[in-house]
C-alpha atoms as a PDB file:
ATOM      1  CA  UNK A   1     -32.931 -38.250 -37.549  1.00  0.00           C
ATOM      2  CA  UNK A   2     -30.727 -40.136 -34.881  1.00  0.00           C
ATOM      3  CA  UNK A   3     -30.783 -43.607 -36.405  1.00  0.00           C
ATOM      4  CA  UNK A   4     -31.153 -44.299 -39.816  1.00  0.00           C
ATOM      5  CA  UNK A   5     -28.433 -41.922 -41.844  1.00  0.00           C
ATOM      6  CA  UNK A   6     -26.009 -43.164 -44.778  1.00  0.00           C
ATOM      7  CA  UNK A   7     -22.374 -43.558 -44.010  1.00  0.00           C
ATOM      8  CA  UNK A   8     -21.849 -40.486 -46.315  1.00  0.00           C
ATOM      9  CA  UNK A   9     -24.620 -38.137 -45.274  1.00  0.00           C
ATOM     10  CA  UNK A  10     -24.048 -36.097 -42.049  1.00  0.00           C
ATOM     11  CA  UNK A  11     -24.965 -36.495 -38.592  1.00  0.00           C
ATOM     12  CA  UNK A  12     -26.743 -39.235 -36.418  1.00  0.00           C
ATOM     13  CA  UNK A  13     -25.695 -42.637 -35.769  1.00  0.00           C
ATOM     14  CA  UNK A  14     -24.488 -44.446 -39.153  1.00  0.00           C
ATOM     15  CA  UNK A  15     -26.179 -47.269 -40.775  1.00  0.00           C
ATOM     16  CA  UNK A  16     -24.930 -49.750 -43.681  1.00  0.00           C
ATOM     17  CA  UNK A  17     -27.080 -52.339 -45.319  1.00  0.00           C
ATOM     18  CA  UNK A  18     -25.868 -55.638 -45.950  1.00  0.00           C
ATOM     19  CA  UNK A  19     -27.099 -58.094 -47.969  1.00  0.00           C
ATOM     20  CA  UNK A  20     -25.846 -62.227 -47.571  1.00  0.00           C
ATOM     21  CA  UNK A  21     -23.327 -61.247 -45.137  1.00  0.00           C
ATOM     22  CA  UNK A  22     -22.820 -62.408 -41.368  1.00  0.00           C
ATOM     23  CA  UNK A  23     -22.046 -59.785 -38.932  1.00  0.00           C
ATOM     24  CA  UNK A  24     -18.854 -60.848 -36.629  1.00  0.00           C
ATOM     25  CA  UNK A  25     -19.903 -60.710 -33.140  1.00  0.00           C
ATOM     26  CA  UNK A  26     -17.659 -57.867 -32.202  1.00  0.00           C
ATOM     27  CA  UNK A  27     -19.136 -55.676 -34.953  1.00  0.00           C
ATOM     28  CA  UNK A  28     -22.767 -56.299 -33.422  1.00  0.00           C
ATOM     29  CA  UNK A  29     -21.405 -55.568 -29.929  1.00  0.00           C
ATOM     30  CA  UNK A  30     -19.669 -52.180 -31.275  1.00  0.00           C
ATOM     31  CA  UNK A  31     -22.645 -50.579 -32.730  1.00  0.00           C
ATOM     32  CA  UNK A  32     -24.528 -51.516 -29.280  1.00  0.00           C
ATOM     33  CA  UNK A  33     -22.156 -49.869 -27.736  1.00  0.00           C
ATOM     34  CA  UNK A  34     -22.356 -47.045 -30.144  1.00  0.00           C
ATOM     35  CA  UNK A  35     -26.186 -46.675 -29.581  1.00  0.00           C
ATOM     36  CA  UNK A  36     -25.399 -46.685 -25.826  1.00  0.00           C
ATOM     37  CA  UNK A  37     -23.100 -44.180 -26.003  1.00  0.00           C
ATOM     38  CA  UNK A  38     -25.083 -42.131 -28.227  1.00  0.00           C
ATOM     39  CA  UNK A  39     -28.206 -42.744 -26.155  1.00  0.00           C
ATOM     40  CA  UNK A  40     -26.269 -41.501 -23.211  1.00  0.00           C
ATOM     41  CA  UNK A  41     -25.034 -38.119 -24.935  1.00  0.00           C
ATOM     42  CA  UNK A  42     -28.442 -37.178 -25.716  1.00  0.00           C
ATOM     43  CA  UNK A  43     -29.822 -38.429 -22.180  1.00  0.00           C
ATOM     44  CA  UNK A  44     -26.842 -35.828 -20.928  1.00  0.00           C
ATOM     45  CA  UNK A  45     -27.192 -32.892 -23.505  1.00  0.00           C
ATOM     46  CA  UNK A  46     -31.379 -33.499 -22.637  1.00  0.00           C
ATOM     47  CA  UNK A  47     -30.899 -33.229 -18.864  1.00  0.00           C
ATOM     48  CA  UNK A  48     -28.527 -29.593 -19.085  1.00  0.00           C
ATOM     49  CA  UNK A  49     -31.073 -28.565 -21.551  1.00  0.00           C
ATOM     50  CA  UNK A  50     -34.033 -29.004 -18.892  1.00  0.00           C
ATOM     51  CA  UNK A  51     -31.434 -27.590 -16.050  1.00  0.00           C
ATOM     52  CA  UNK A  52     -31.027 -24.281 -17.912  1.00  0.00           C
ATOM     53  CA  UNK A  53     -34.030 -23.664 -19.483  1.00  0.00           C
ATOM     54  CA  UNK A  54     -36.651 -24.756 -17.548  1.00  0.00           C
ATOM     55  CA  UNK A  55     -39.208 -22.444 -18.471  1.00  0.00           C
ATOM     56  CA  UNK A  56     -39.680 -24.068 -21.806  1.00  0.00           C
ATOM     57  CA  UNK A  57     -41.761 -26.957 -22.193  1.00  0.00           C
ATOM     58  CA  UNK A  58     -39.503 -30.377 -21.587  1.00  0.00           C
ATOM     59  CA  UNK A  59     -40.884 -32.078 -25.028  1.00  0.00           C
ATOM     60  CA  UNK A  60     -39.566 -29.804 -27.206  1.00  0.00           C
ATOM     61  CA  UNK A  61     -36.136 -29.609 -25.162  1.00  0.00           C
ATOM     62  CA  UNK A  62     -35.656 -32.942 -25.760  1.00  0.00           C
ATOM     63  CA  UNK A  63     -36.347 -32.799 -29.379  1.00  0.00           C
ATOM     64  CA  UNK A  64     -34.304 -30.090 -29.894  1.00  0.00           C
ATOM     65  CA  UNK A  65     -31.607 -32.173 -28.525  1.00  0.00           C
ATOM     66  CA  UNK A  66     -31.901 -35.550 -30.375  1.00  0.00           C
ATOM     67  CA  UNK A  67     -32.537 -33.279 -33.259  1.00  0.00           C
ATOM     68  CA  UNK A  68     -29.174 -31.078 -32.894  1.00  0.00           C
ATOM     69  CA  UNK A  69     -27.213 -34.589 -32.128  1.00  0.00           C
ATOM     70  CA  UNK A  70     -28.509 -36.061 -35.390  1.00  0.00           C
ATOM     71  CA  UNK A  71     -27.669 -32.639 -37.077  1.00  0.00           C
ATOM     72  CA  UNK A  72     -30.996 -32.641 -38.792  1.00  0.00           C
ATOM     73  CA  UNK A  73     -31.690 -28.864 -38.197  1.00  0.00           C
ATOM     74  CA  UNK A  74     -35.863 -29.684 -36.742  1.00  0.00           C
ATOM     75  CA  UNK A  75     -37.094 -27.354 -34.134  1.00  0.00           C
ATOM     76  CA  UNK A  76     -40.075 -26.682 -32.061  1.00  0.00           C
ATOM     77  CA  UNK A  77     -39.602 -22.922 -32.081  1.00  0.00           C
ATOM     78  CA  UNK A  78     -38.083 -23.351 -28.986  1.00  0.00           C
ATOM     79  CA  UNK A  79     -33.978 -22.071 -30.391  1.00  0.00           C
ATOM     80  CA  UNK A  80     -35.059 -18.387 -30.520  1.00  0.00           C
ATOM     81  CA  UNK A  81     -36.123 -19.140 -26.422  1.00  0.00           C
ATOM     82  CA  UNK A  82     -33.189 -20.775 -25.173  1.00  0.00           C
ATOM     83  CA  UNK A  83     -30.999 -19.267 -22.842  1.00  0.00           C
ATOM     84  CA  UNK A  84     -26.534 -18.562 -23.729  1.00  0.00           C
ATOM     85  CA  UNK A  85     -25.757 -21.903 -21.985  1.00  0.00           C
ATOM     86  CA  UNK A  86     -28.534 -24.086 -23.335  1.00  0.00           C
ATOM     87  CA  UNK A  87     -27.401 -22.744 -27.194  1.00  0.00           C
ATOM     88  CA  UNK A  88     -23.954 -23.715 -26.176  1.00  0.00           C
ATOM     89  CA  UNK A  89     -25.314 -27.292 -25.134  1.00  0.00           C
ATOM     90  CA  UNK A  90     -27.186 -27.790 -28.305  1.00  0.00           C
ATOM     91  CA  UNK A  91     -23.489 -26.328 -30.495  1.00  0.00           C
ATOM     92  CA  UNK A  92     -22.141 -28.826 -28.506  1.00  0.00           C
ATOM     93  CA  UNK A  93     -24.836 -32.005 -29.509  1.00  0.00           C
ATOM     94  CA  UNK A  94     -24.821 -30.733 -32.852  1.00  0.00           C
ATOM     95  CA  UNK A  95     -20.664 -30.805 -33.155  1.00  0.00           C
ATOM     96  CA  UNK A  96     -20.339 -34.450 -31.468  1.00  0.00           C
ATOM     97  CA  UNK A  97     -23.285 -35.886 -33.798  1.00  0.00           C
ATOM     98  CA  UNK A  98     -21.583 -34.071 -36.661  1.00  0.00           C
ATOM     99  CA  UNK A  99     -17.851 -35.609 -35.723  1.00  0.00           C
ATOM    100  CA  UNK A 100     -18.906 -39.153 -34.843  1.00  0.00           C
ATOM    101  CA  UNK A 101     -16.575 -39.202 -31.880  1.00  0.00           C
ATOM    102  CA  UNK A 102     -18.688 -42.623 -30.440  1.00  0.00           C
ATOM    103  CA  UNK A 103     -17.403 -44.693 -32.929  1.00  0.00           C
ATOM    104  CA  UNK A 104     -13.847 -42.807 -32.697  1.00  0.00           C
ATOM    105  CA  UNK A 105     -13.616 -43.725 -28.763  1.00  0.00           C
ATOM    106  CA  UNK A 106     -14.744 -47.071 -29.430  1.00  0.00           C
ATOM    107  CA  UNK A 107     -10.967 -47.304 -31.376  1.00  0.00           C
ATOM    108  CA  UNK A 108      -9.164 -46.781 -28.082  1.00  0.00           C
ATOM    109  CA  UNK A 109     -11.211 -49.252 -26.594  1.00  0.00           C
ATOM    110  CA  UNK A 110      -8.983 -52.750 -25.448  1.00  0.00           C
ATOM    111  CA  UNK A 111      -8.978 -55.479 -28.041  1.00  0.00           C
ATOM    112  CA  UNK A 112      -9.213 -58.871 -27.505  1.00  0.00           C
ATOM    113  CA  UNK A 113      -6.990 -60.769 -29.801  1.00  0.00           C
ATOM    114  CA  UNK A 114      -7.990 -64.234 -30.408  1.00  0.00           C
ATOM    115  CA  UNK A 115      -5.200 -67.181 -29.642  1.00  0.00           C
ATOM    116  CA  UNK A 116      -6.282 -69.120 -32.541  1.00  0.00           C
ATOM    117  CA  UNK A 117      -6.911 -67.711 -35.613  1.00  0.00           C
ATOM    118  CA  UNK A 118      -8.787 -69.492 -38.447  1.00  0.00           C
ATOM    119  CA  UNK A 119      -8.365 -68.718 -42.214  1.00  0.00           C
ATOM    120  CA  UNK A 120     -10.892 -67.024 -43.492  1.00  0.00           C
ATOM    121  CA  UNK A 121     -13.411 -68.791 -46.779  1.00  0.00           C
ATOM    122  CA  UNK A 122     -12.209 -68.016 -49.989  1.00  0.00           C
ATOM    123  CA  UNK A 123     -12.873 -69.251 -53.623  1.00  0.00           C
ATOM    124  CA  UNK A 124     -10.102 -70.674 -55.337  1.00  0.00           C
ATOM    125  CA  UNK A 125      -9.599 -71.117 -59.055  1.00  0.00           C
ATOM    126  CA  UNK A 126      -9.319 -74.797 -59.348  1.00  0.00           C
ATOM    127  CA  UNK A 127      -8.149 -76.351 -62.982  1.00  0.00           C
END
């Protein structure tokens, strides 16, 4: 439910298969950096969640919260229990797994232009 989803389903972190294909270097570094960032959100929205609820168990506050990031809808029973503020933390996981803002703050990142720029393999009808 947080790893694992198709590029066209909803929620969670995105995943693409590829078959006989390299992965550049900076794509391999970007979706480390998305899992990081990801990893971090939940850590976050799992933290508030144990701040104000902390009555309820801290298991099922943390599933509820890598649950409601990967929008996958799985609860503990422990929704109906939460207080205003920890239902407003769990909107909140569920809208930024929904929107996929990770990989759109990644964009604004700085890019490193190479100097030298070789062309890239292609097949060329010959004859």
């Amino acid at each position: 439910m947080f790893v694992g989803t198709h590029p066209t389903f909803i929620g969670g972190i995105k995943t693409t298969t590829v078959f006989g294909w390299r992965v550049a270097l900076v794509t391999l570094q970007r979706a480390v950096m998305v899992l990081m960032l990801a990893l971090v959100v939940v850590a976050l929205g799992s933290l508030v969640l144990l701040i104000t609820d902390p009555a309820l168990p801290p298991l099922p506050l943390v599933f509820k919260a890598v649950s409601a990031f990967g929008t996958a809808g799985f609860s503990v029973n422990s929704t109906p229990r939460l207080s205003p503020a920890g239902l407003v933390v769990v909107t909140t996981l569920m809208f930024l797994g929904r929107v996929g803002f990770l990989p759109r703050l990644l964009a604004f990142a700085h890019r490193h232009t190479a100097r030298v720029r070789h062309p890239e393999k292609a097949s060329l009808m010959v004859g």
